[in-house]
Protein backbone atom coordinates (compact mmCIF):
# COMPACT_ATOMS: atom_id res chain seq x y z
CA UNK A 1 -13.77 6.86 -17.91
CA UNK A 2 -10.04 7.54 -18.46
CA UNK A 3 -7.71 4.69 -17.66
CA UNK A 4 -6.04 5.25 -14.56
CA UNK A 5 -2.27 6.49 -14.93
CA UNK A 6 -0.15 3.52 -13.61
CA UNK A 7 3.05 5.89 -12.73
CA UNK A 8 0.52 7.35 -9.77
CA UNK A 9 -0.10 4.16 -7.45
CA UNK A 10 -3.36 4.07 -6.22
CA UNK A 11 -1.29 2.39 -3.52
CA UNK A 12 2.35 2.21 -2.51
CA UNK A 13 3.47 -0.18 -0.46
CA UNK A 14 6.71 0.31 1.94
CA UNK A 15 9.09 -2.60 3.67
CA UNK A 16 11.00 -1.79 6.52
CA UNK A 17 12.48 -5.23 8.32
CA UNK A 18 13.37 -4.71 11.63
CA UNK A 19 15.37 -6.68 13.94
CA UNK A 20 16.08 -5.02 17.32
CA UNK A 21 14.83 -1.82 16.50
CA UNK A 22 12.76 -1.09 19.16
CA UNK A 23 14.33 2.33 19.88
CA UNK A 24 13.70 3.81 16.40
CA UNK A 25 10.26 2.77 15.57
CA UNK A 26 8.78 5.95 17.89
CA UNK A 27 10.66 8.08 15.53
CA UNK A 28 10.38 6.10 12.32
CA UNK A 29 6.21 5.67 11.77
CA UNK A 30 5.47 9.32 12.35
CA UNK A 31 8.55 10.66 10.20
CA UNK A 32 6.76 7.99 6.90
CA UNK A 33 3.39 9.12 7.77
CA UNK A 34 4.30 12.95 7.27
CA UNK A 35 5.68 12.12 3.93
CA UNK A 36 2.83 10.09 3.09
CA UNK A 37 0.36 12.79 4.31
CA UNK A 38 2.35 15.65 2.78
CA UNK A 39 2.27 13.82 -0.71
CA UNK A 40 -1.08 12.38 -0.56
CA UNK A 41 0.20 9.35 -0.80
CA UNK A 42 -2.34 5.97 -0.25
CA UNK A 43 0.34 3.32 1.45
CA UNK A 44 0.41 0.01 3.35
CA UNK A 45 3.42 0.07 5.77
CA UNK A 46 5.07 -3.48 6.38
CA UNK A 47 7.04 -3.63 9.20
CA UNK A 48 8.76 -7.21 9.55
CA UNK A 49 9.97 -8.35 12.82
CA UNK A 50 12.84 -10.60 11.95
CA UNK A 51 12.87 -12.34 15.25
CA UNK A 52 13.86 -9.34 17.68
CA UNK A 53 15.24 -10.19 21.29
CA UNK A 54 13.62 -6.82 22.48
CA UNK A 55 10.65 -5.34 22.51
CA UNK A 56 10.31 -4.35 18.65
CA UNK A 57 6.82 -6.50 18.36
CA UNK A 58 5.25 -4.78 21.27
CA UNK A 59 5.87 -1.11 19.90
CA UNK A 60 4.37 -2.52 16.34
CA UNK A 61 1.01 -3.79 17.56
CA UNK A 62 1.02 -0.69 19.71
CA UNK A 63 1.14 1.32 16.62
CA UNK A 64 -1.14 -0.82 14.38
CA UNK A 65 -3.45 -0.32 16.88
CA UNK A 66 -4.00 3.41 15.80
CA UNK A 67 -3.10 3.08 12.12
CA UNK A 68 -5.21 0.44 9.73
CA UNK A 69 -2.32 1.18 6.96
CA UNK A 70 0.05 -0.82 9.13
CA UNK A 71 0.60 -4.48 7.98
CA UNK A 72 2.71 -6.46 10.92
CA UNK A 73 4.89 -9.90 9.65
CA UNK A 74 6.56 -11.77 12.82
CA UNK A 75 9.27 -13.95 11.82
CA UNK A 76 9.32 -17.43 13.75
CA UNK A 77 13.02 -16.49 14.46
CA UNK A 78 16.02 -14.39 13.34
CA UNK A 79 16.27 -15.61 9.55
CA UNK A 80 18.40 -12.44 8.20
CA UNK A 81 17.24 -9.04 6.41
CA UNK A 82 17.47 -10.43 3.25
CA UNK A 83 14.98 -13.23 4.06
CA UNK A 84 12.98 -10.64 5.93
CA UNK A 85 12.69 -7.74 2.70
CA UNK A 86 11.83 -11.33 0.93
CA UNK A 87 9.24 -11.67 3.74
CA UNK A 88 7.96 -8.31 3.17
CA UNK A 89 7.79 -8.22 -0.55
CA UNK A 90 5.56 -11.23 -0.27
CA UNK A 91 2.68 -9.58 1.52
CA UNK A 92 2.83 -6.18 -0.68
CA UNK A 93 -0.15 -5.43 -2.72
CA UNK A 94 1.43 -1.66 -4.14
CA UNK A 95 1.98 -0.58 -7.44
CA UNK A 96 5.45 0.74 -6.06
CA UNK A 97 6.97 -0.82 -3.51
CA UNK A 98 9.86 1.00 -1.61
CA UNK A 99 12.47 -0.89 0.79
CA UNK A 100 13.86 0.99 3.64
CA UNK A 101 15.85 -0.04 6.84
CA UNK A 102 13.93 0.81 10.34
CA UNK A 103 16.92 2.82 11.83
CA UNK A 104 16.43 5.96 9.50
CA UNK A 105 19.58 6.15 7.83
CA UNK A 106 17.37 5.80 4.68
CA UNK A 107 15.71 8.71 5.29
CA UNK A 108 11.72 8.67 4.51
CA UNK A 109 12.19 12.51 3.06
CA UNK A 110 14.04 10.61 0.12
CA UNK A 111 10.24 9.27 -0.93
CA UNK A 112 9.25 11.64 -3.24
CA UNK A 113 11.96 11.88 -5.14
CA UNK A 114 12.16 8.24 -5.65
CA UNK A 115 8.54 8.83 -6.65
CA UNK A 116 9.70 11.51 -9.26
CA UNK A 117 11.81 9.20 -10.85
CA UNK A 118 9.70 6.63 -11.05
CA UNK A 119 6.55 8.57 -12.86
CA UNK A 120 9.55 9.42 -15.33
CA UNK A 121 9.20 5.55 -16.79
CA UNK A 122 11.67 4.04 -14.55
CA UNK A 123 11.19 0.36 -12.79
CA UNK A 124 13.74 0.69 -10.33
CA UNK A 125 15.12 3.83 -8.45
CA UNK A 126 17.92 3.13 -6.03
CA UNK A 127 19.64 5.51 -3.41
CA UNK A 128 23.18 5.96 -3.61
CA UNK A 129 24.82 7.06 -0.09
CA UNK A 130 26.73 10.40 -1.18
CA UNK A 131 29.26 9.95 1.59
CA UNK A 132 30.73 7.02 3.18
CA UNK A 133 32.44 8.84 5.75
CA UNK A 134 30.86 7.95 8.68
CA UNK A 135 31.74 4.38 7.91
CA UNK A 136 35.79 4.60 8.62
CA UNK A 137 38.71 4.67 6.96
CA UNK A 138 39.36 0.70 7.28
CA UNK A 139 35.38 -0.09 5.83
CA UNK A 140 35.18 2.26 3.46
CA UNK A 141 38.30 0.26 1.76
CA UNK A 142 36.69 -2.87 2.32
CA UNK A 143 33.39 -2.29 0.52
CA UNK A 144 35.57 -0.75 -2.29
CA UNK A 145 37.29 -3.59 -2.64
CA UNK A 146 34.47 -5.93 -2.38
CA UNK A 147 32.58 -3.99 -5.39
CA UNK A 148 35.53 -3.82 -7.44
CA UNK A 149 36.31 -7.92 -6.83
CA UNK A 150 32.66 -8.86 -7.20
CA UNK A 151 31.99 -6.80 -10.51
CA UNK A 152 35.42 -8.49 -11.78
CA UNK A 153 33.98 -12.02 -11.04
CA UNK A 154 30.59 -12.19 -11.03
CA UNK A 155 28.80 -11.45 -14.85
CA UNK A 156 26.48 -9.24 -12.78
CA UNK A 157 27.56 -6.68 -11.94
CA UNK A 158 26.10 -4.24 -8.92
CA UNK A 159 26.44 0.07 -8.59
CA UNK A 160 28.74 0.82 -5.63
CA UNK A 161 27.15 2.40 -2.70
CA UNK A 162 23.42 1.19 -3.86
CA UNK A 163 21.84 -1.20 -1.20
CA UNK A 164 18.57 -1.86 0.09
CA UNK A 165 17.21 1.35 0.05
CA UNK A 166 15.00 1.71 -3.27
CA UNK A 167 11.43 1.73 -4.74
CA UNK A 168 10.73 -0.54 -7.10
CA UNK A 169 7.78 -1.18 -10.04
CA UNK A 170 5.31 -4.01 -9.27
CA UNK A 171 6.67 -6.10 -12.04
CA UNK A 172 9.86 -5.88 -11.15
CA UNK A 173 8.87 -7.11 -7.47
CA UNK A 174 6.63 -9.94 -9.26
CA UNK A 175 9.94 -10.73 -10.95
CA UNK A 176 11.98 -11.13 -7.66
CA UNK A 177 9.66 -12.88 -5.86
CA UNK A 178 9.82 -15.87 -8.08
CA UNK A 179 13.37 -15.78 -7.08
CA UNK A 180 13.36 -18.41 -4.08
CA UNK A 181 16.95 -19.26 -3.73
CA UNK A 182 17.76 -19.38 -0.13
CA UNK A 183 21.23 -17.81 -0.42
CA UNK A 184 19.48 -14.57 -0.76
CA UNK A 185 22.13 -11.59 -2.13
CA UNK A 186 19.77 -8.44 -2.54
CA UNK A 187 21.83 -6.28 -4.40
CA UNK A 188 22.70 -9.24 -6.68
CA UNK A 189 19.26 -10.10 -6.81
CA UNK A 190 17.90 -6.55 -7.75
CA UNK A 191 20.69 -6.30 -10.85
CA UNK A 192 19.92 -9.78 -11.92
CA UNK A 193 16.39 -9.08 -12.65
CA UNK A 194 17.43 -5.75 -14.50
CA UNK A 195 14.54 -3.62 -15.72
CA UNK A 196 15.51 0.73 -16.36
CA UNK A 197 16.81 1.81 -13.37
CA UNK A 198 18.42 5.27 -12.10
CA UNK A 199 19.45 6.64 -8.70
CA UNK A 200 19.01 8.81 -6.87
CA UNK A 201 21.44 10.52 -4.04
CA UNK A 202 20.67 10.57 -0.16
CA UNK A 203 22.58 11.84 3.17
CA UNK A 204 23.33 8.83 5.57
CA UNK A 205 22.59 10.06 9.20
CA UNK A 206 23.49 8.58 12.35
CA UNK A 207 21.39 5.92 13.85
CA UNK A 208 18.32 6.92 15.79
CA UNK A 209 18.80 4.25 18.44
CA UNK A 210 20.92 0.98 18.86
CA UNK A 211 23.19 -0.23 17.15
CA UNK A 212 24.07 -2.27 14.04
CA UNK A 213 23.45 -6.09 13.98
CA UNK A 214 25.90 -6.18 10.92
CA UNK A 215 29.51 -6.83 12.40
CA UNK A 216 32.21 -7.05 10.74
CA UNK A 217 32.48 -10.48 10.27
CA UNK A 218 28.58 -11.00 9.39
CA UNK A 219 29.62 -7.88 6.69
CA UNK A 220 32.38 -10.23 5.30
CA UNK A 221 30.07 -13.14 5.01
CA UNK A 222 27.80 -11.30 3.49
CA UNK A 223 30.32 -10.03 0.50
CA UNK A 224 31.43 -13.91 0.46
CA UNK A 225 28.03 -15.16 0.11
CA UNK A 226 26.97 -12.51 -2.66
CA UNK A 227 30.64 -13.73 -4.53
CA UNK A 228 29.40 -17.47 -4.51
CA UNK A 229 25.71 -16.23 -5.15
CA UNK A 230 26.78 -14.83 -8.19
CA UNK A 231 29.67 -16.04 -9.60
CA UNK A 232 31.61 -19.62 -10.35
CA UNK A 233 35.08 -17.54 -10.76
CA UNK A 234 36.13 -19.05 -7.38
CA UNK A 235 35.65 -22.44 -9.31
CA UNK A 236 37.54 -21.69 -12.28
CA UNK A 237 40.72 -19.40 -10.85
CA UNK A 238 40.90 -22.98 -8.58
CA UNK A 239 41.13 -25.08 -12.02
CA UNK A 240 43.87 -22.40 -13.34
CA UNK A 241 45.87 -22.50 -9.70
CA UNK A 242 45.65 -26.22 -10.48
CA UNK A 243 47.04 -26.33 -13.70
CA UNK A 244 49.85 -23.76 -13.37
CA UNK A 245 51.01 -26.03 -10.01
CA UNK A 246 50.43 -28.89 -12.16
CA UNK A 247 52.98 -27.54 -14.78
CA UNK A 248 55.50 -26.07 -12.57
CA UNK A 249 56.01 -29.59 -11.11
CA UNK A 250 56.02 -31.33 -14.53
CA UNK A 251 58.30 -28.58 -15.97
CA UNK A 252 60.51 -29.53 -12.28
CA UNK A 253 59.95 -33.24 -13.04
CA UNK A 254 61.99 -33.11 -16.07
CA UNK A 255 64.58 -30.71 -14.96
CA UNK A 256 65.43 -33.13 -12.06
CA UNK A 257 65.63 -35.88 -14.91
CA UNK A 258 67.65 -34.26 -16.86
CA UNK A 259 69.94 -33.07 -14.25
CA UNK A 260 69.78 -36.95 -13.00
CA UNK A 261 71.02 -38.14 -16.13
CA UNK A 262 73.50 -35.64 -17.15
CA UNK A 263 75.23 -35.49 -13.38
CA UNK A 264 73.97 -37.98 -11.39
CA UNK A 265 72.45 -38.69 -8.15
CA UNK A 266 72.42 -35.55 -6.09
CA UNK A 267 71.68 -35.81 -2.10
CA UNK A 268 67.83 -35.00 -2.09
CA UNK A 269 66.82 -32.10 -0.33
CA UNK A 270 64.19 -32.46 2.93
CA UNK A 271 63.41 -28.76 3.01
CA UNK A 272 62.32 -28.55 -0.76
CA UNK A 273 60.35 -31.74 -0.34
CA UNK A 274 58.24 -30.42 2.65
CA UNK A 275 57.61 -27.45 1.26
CA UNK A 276 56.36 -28.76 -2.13
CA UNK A 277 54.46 -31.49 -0.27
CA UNK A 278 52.81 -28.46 2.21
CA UNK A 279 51.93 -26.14 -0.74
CA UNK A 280 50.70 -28.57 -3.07
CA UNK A 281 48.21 -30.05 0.26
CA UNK A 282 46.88 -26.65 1.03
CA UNK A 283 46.07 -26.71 -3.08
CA UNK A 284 44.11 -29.65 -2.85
CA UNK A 285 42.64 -28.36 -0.10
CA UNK A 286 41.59 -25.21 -1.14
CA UNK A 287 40.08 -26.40 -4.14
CA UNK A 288 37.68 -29.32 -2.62
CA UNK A 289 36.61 -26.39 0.26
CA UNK A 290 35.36 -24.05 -2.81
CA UNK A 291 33.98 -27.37 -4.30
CA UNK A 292 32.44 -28.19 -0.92
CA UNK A 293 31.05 -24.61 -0.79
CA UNK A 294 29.24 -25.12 -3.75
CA UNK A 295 28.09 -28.13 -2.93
CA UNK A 296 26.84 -26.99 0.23
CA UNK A 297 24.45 -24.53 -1.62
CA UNK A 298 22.95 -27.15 -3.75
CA UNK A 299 22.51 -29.61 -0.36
CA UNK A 300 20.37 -26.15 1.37
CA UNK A 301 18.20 -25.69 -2.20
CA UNK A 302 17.37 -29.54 -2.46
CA UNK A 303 15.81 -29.83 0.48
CA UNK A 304 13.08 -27.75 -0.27
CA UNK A 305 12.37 -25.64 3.24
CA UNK A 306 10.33 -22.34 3.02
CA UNK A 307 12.70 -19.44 3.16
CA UNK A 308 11.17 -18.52 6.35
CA UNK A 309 8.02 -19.43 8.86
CA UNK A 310 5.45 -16.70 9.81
CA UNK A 311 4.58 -16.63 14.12
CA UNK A 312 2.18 -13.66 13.36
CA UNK A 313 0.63 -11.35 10.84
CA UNK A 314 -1.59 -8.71 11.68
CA UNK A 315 -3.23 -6.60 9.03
CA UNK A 316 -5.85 -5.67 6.82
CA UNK A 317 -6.93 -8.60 4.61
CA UNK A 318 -7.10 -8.73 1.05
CA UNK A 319 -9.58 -10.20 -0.87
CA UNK A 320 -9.42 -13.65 -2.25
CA UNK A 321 -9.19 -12.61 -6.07
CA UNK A 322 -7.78 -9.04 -5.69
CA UNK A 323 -4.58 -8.47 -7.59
CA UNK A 324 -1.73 -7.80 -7.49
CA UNK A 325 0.08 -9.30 -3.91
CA UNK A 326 -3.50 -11.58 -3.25
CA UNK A 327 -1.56 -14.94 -4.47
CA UNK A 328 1.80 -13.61 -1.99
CA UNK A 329 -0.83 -13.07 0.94
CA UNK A 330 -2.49 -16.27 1.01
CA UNK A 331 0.66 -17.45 0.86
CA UNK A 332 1.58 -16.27 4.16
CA UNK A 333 -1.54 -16.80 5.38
CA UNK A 334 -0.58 -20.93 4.76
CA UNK A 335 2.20 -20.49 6.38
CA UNK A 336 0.58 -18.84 10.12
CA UNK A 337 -2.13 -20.90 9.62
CA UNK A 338 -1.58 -24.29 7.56
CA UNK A 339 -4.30 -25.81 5.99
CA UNK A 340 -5.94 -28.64 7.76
């Protein structure tokens, strides 16, 4: 018998985390299941409630009632959708494995292409958004700006207008998953581990219910987050802002002692004083906050916490030696059900 062709899964696996979505999973499951159909596709869907207020678990078991392909993962509480596509990863068992958000502005019609891509030899296949204008004016220079600052600092760099939406190999999801950081970039995350990658373009469409959890000031914690993820630029521009303050007032220092000793005693000035005293605090400042930041990460990592705690999972089980994703799903198991 002929080896079988690893570029056609003999099962793909697809993570959607959902937090408040309970108005878009109607529309969501039966739009993937007519791609899957319409390819012939054999697929585990894991949806991932990540601790939704609504009634987002209620419409999943509803639906995994009628479909066995449906793996469920409750979140103990809202951890964030980068812990929750970490969730999801960790329970996948596919060859592929494609990431996609829950409110169908990743549209599932975008699967076979991905697919396409990735029977061409390569690991990773990202969508790229071909039009950012439904985003605004004001965001759409924000996230440039955030792209061009982090690929200046961080040695890492990430494609512009790539996020979560992808497919990715099984070793490259191997790879990430023994990633367990808890300051959890994604997009840094899916360039660090590298691999041959290529995108691929898709049409953003308007929500199919709700709204976004991602304000604007979650958004800018976000970019900050991925900056310190990725990067210790912060760290040294601080050191350089340090030394150029430290040699404007030694280069001051002796022009005030020369002056001294050439002219004499001049009446000291109160304004220069507080000013030099008020920059050179909010210096110090600044650079023990960064240094605190840092710090900060290493305190969360130390501590050793899982990156998130399981209520539920409901879903077909795997079998004890079965490879890949068995290890990841007795994992999870532990965690819903700790050993005694």
């Amino acid at each position: 018998m002929l080896p079988r062709d690893p570029r056609h899964p003999s099962l793909l696996s697809i993570v959607v985390p959902l937090f408040n979505e309970q108005a878009s999973i109607d529309a969501l499951i039966p739009r993937v299941m007519q791609v899957l159909e319409s390819e012939g596709l054999n697929a585990e869907i894991i949806l991932v409630d990540d601790g939704s207020a609504d009634d987002t678990w209620d419409k999943m078991v509803a639906w995994r009632a009628n479909h066995e392909n449906l793996t469920l993962v409750a979140l103990s509480r809202n951890f964030g959708k980068e812990i929750a596509i970490t969730a999801g990863l960790d329970v996948t068992e596919g060859d592929a494995v494609i990431i996609m958000d829950g409110d169908l502005q990743h549209p599932p019609e975008t699967i076979p292409a991905f697919l396409r891509r990735w029977r061409e030899g390569y690991d990773i296949v990202y969508g790229v958004r071909r039009d950012r204008s439904e985003d605004g004016a004001a965001r759409r220079a924000a996230t440039k700006a955030f792209y061009r600052v982090f690929n200046r600092l961080s040695n890492t760099p990430i494609t512009p207008d790539a996020g979560d939406f992808r497919l990715m190999d099984r070793k490259v999801v191997e790879a990430i998953r023994r990633m367990r950081e808890r300051a959890r970039f994604m997009k840094g995350i899916y360039s660090w581990v590298g691999f041959k990658s290529t995108p691929v373009e898709f049409d953003v469409v308007s929500r199919e219910g709700g709204r976004s959890s991602f304000s604007r000031s979650r958004l800018f914690a976000l970019a900050f987050d991925g900056i310190l993820s990725f990067s210790t630029a912060p760290l040294r521009m601080a050191v350089v802002l340090g030394a150029i303050f430290a040699g404007i007032s030694i280069s001051a220092g002796l022009y005030f002692l020369g002056r001294t000793l050439l002219l004499g005693v001049d009446t000291p000035g109160f304004a220069t004083i507080i000013v030099s005293t008020l920059a050179l605090s909010g210096l110090i400042l600044l650079q023990l906050g960064l240094m605190g930041l840092y710090l900060g990460r290493i305190y969360e990592e130390v501590k050793g916490r899982p990156l998130y705690l399981v209520r539920d999972l409901v879903g077909r089980a795997a079998a004890e030696n079965a490879e890949p994703g068995a290890a990841a799903r007795r994992h999870i198991k532990d965690l819903v059900r700790p050993p005694a």
